[in-house]
N, C-alpha and C. Protein backbone atom coordinates (compact mmCIF):
# COMPACT_ATOMS: atom_id res chain seq x y z
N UNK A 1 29.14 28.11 124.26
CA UNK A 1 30.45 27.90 123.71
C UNK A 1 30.90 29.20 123.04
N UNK A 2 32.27 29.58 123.31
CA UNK A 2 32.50 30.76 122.56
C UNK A 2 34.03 30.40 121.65
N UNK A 3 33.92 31.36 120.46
CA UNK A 3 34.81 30.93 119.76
C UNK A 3 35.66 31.93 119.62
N UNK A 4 37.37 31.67 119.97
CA UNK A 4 38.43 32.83 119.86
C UNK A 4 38.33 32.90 118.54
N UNK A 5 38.47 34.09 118.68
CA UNK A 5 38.41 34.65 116.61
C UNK A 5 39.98 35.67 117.05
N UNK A 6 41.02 35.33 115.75
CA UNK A 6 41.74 36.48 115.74
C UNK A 6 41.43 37.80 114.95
N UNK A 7 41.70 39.11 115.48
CA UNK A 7 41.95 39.77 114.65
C UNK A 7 42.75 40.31 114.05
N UNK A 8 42.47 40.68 112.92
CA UNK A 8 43.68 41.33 111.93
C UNK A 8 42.72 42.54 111.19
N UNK A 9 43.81 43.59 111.21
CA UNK A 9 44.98 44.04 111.66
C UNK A 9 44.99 43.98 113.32
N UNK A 10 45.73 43.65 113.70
CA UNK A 10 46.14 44.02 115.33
C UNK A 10 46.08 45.69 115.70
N UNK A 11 45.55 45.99 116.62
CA UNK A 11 45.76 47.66 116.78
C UNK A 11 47.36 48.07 117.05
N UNK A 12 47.49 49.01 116.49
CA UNK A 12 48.99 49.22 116.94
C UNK A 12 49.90 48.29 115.89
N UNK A 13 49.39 47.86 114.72
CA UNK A 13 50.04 46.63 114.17
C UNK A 13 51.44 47.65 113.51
N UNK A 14 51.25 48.89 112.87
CA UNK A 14 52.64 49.53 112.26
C UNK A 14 53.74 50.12 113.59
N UNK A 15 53.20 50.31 114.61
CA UNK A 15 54.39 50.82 115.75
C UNK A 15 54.51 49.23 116.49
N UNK A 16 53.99 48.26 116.60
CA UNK A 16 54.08 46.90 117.02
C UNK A 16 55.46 46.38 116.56
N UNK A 17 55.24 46.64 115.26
CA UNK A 17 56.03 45.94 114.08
C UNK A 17 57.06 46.72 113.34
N UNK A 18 57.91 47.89 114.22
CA UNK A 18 58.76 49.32 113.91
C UNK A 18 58.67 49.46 112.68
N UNK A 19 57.53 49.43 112.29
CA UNK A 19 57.67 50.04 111.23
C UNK A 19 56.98 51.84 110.91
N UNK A 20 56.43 52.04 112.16
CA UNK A 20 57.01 53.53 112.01
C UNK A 20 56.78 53.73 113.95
N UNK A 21 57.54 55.15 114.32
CA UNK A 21 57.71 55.67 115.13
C UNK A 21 57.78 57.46 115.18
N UNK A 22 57.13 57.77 116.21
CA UNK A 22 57.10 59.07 116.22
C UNK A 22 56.89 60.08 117.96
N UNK A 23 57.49 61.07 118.41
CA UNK A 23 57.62 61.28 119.43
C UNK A 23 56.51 62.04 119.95
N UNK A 24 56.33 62.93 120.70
CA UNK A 24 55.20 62.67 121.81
C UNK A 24 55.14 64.93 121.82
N UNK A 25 55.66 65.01 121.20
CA UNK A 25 56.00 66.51 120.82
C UNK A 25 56.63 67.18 119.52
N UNK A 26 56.18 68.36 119.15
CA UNK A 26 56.50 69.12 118.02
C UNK A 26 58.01 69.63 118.20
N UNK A 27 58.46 70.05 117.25
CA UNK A 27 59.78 70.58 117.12
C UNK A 27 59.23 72.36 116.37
N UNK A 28 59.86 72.63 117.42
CA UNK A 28 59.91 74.85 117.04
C UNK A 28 60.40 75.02 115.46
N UNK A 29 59.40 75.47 114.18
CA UNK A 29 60.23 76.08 112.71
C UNK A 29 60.51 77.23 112.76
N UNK A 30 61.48 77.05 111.43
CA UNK A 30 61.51 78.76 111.21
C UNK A 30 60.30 78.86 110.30
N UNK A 31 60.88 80.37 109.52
CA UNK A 31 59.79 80.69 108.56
C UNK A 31 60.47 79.65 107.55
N UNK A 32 61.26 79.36 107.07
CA UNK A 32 62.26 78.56 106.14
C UNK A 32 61.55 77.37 105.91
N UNK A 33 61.27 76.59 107.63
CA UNK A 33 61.04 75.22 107.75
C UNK A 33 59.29 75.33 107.85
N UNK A 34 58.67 76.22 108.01
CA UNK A 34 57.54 75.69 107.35
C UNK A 34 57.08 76.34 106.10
N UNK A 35 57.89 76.67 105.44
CA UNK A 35 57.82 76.82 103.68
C UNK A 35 58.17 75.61 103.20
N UNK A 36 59.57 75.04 104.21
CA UNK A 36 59.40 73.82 103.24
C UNK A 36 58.68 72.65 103.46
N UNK A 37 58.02 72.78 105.08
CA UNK A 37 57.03 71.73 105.29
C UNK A 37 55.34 71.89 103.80
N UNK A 38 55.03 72.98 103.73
CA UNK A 38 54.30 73.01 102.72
C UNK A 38 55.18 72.67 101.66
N UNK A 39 55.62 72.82 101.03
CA UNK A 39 56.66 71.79 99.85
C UNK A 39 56.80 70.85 99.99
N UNK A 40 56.92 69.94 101.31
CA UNK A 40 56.76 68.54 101.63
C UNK A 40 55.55 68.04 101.16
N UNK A 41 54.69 68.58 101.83
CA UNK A 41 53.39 68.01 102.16
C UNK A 41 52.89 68.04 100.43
N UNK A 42 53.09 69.11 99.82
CA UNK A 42 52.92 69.23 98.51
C UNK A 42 53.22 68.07 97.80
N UNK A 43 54.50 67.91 97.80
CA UNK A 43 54.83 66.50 97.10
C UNK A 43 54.11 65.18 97.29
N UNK A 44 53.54 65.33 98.58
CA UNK A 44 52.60 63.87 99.44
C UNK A 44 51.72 64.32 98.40
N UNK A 45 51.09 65.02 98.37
CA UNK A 45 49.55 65.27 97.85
C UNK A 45 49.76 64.95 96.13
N UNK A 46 50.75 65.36 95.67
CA UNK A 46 51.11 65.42 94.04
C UNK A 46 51.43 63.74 93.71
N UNK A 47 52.25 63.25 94.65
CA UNK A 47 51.79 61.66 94.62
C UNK A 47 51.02 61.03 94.31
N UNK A 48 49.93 61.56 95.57
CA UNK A 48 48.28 60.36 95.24
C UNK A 48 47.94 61.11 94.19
N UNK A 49 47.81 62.52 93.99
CA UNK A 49 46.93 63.14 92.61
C UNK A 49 47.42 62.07 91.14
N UNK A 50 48.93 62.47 91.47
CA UNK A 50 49.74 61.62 89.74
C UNK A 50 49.11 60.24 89.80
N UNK A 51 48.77 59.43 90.77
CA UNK A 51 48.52 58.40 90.65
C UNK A 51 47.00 58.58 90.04
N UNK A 52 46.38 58.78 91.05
CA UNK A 52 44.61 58.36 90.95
C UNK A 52 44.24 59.33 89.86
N UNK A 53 45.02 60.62 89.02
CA UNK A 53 44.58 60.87 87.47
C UNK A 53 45.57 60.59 86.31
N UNK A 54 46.49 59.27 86.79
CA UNK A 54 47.37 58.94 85.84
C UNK A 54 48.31 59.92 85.18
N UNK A 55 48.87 60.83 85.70
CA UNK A 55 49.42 61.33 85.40
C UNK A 55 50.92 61.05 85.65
N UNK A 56 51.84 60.18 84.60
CA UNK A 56 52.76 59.43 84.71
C UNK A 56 54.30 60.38 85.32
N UNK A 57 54.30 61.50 84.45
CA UNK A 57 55.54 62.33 84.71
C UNK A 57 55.13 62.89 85.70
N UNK A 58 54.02 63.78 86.48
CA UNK A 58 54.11 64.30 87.43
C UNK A 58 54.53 63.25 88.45
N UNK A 59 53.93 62.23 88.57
CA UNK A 59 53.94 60.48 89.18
C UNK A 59 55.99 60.59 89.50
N UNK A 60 56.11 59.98 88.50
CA UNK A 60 57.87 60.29 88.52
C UNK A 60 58.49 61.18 89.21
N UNK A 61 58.14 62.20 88.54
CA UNK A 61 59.03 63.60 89.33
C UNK A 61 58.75 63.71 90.98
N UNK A 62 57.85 62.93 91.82
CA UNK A 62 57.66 63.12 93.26
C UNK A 62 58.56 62.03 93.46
N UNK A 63 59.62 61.70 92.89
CA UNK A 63 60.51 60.38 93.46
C UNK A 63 61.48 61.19 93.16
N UNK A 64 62.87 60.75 94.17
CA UNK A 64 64.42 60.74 93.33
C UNK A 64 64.46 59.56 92.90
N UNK A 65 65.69 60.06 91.80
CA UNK A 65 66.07 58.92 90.36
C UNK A 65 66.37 57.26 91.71
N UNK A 66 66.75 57.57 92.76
CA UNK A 66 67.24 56.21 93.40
C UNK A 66 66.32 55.85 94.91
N UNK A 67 65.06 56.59 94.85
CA UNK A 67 64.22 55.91 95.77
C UNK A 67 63.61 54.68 95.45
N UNK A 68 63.15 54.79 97.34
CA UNK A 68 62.34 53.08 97.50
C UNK A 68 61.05 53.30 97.88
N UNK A 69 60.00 52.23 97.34
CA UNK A 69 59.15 51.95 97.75
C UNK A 69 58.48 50.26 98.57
N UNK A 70 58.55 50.80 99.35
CA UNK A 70 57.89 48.90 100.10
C UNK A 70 56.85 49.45 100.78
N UNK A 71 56.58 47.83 101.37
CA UNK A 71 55.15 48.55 102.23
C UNK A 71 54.99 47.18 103.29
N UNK A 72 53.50 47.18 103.86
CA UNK A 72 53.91 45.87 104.68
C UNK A 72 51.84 45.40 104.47
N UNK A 73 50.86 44.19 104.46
CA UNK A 73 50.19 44.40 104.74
C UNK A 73 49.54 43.87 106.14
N UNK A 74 49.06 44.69 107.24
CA UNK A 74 49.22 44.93 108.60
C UNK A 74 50.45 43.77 109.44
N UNK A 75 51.68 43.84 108.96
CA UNK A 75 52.84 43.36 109.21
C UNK A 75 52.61 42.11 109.15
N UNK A 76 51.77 41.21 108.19
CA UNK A 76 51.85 39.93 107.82
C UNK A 76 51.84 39.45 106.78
N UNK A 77 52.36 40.70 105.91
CA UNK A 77 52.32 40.05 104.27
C UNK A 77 53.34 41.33 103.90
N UNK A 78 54.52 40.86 103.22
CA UNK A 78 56.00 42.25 102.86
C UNK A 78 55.40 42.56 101.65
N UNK A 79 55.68 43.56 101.22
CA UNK A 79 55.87 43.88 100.24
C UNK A 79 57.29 45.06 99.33
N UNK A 80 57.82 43.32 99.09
CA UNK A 80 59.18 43.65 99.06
C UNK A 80 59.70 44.95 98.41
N UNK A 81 60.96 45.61 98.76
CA UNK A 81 61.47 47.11 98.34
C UNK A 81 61.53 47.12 96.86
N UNK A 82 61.04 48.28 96.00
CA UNK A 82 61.22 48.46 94.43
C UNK A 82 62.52 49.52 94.67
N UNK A 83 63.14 49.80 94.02
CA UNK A 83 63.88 50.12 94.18
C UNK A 83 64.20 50.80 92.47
N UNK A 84 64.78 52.93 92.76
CA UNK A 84 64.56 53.32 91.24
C UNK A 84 63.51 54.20 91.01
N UNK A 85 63.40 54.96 90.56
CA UNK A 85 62.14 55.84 90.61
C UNK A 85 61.35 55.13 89.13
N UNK A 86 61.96 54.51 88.26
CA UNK A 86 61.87 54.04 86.41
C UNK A 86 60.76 52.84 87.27
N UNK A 87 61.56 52.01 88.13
CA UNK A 87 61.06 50.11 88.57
C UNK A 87 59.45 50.90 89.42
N UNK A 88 59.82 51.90 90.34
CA UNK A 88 58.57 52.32 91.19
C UNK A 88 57.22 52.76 89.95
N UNK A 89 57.33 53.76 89.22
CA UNK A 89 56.60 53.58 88.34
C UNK A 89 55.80 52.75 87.94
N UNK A 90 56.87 51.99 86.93
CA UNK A 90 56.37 50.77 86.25
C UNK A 90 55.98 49.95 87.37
N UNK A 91 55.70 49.60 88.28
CA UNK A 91 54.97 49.19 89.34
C UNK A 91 54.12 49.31 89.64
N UNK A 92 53.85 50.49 90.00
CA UNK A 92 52.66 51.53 90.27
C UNK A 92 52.08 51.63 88.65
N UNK A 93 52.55 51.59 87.49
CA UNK A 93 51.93 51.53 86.63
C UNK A 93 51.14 50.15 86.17
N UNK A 94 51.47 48.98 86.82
CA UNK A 94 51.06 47.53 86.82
C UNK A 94 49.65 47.64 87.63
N UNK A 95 49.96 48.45 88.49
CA UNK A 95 48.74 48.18 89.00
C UNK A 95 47.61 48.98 88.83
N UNK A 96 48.15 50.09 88.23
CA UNK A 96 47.02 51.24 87.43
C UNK A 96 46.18 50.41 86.09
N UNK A 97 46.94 49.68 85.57
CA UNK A 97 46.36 48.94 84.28
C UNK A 97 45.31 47.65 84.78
N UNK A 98 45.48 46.96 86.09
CA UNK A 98 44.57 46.53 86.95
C UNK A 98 42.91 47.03 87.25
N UNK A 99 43.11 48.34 87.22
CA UNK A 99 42.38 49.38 88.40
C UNK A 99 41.11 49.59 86.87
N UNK A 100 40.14 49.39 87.02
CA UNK A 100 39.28 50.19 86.35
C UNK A 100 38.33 50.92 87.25
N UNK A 101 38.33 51.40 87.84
CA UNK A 101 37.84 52.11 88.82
C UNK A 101 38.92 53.57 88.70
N UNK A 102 37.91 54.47 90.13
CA UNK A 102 38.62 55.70 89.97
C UNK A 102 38.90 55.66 91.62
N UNK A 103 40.66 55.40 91.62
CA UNK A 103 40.99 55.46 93.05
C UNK A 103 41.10 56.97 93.60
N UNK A 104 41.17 57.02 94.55
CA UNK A 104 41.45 58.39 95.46
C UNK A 104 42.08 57.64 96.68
N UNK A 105 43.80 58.20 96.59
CA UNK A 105 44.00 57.93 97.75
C UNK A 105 44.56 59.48 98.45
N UNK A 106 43.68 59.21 99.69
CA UNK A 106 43.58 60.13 100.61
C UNK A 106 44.41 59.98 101.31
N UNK A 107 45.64 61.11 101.67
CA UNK A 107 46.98 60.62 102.51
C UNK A 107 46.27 62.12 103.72
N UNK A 108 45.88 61.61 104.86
CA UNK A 108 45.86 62.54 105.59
C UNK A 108 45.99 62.68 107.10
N UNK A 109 46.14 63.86 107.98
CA UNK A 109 46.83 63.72 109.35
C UNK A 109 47.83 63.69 109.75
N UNK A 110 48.79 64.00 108.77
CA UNK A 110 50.30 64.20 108.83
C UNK A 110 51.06 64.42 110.41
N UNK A 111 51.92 63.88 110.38
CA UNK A 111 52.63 64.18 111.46
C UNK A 111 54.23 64.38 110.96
N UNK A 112 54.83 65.94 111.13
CA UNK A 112 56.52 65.28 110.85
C UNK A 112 57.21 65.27 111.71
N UNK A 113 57.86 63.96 111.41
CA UNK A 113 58.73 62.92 112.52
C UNK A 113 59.78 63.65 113.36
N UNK A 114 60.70 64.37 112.15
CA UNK A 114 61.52 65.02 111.53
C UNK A 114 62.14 65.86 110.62
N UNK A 115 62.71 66.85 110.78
CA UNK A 115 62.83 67.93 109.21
C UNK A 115 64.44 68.13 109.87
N UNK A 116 65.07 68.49 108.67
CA UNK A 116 66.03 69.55 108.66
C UNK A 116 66.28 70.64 107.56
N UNK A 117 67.21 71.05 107.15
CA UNK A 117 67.28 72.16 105.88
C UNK A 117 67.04 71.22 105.10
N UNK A 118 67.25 69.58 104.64
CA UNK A 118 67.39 69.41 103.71
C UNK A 118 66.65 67.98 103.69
N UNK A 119 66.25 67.55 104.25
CA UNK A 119 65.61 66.16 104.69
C UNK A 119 64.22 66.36 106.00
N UNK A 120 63.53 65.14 105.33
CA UNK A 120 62.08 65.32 106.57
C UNK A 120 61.68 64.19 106.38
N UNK A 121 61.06 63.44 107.53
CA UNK A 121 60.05 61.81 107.67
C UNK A 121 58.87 62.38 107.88
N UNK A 122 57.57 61.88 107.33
CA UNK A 122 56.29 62.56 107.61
C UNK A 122 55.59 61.05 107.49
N UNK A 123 54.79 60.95 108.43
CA UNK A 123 53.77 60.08 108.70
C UNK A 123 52.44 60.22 108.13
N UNK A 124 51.46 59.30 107.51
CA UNK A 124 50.07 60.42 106.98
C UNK A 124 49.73 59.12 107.29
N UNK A 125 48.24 59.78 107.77
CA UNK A 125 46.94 58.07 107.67
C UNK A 125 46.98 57.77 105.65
N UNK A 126 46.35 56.56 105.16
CA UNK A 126 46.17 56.56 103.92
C UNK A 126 44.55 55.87 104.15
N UNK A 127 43.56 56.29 103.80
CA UNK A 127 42.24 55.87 103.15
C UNK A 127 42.31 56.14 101.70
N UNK A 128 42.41 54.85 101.43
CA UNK A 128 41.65 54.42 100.01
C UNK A 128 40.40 54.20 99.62
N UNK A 129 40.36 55.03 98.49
CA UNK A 129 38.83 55.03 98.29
C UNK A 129 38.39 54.27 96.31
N UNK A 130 37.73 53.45 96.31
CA UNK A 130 37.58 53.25 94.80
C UNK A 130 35.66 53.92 94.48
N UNK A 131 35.93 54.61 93.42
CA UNK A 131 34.33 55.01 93.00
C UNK A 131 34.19 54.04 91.96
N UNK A 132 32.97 53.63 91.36
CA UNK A 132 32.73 52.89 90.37
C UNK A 132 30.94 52.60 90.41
N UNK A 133 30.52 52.46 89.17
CA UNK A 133 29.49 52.05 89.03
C UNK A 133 27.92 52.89 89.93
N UNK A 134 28.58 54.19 89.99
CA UNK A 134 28.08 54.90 91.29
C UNK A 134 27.93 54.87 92.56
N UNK A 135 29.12 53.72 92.98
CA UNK A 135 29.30 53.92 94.67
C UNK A 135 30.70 54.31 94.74
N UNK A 136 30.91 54.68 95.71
CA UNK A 136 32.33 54.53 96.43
C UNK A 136 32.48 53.94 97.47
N UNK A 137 33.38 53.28 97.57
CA UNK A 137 33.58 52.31 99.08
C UNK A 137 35.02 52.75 99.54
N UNK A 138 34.88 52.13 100.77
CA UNK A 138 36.54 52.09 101.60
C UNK A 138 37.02 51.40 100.31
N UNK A 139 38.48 50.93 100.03
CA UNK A 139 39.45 49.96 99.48
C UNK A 139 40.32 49.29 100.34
N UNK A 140 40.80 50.28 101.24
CA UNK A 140 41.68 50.03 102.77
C UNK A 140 42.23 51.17 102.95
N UNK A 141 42.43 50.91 104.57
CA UNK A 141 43.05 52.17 105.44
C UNK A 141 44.96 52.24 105.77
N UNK A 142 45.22 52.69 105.97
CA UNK A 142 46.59 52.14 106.51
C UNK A 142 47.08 53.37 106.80
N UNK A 143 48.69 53.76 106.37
CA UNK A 143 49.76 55.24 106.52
C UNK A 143 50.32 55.04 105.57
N UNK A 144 51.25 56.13 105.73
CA UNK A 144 52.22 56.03 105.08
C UNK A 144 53.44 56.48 105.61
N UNK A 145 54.88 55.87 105.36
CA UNK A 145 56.05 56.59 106.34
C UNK A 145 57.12 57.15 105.15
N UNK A 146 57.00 58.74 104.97
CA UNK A 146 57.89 58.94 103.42
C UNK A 146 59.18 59.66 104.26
N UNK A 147 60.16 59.33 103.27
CA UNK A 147 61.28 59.97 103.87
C UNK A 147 61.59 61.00 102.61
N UNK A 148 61.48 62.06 102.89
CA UNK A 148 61.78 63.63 101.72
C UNK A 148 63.33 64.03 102.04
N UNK A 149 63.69 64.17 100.36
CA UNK A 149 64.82 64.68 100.15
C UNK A 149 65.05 65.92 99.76
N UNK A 150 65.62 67.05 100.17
CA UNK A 150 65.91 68.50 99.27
C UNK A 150 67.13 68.26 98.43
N UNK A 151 66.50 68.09 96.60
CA UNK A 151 67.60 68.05 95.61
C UNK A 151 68.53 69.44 95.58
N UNK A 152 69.73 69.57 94.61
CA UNK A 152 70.37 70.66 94.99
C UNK A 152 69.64 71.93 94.07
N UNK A 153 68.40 71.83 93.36
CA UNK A 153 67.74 72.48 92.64
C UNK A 153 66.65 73.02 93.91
N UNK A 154 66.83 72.82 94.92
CA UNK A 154 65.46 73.39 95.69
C UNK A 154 64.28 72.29 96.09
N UNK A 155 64.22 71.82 95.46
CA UNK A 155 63.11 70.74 94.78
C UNK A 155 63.02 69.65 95.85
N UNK A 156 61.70 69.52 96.92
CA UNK A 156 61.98 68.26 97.13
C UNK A 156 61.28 67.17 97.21
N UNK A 157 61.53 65.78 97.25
CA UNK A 157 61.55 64.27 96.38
C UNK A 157 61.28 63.59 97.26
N UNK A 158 60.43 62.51 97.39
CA UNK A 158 60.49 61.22 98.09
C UNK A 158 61.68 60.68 97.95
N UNK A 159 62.33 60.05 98.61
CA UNK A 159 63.24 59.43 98.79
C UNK A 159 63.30 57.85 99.28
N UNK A 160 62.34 57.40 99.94
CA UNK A 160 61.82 56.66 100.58
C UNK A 160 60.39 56.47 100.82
N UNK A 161 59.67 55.83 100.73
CA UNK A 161 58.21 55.36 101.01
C UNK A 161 57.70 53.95 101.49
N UNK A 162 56.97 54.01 102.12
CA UNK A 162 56.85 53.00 103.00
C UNK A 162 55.08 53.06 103.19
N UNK A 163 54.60 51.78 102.03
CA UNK A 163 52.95 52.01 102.56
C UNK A 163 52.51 50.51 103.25
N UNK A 164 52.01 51.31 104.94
CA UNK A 164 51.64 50.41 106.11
C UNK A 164 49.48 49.89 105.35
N UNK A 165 48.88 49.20 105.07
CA UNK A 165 47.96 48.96 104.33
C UNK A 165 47.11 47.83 105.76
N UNK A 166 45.94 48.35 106.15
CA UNK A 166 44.94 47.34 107.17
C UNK A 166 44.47 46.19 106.61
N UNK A 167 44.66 46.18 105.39
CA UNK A 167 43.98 44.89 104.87
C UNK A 167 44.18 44.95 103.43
N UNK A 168 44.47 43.46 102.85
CA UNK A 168 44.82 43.82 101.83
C UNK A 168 43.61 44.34 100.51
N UNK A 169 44.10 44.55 99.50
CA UNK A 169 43.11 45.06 98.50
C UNK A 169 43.60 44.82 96.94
């Protein structure tokens, strides 16, 4: 006798479920556009850092004042849009006061979707990692789909975020 077992996540569960997409080739930079792809990618990385060493204002400042954050977990559980860089925080700060552990989330493998002078979509795997008690384990795997803004200071901001999560945690 054999028994159908489903699985979850489904492979393919974030392009299944459009929640992200990406094409099959690179786009030609200038010197311009990959200065500001490192300034992108910078901001990805200053994200997980502000988070996983609590560092609240750096945390903030990788958002504009009117971004979103949602996410999905492997497209069978929403996690509805925050909306605000103040509400994203205090969100992300709800769940830091949760956490006694020391997270590391690892955003890596980037792909960008899209750039222009002033805007870019970048795709990253996300492994989560919690240390504690002298182990570290997985937490969960997933992406992430950020949409970057160039403020009129140079500076640029998440604008959008979108974390795709394999299982919940």
């Amino acid at each position: 006798m054999t028994t159908e077992v489903q699985q979850t996540p489904f492979p393919a569960w974030g392009r299944s479920n459009s929640f992200l997409s990406f094409g099959d080739s690179q786009t030609p930079l200038t010197q311009a556009g990959l200065v500001d792809r490192l300034n992108i990618l910078d901001v990805l990385g200053r994200y997980a850092w502000s988070y996983d060493e609590r560092n609240i204002a750096a945390l903030e400042s990788s958002f504009s004042e009117d971004a979103v954050w949602e996410g999905s977990v492997a497209g069978t559980f929403a996690i509805e849009p925050i909306r605000g860089r103040q509400a994203i925080s205090d969100w992300l700060q709800g769940h830091m006061a949760a956490q006694s552990d020391q997270r590391r989330h690892n955003a890596i493998n980037h792909i960008f979707v899209s750039q222009t002078e002033t805007t870019a979509e970048v795709l990253s795997y996300l492994l989560l990692t919690s240390a504690s008690e002298g182990t570290t384990k997985v937490v969960t795997s997933g992406f992430y789909r950020v949409r970057f803004a160039k403020a009129e200071s140079g500076v640029w901001q998440i604008e959008y975020m979108f974390g795709g999560f394999d299982n919940p945690f």
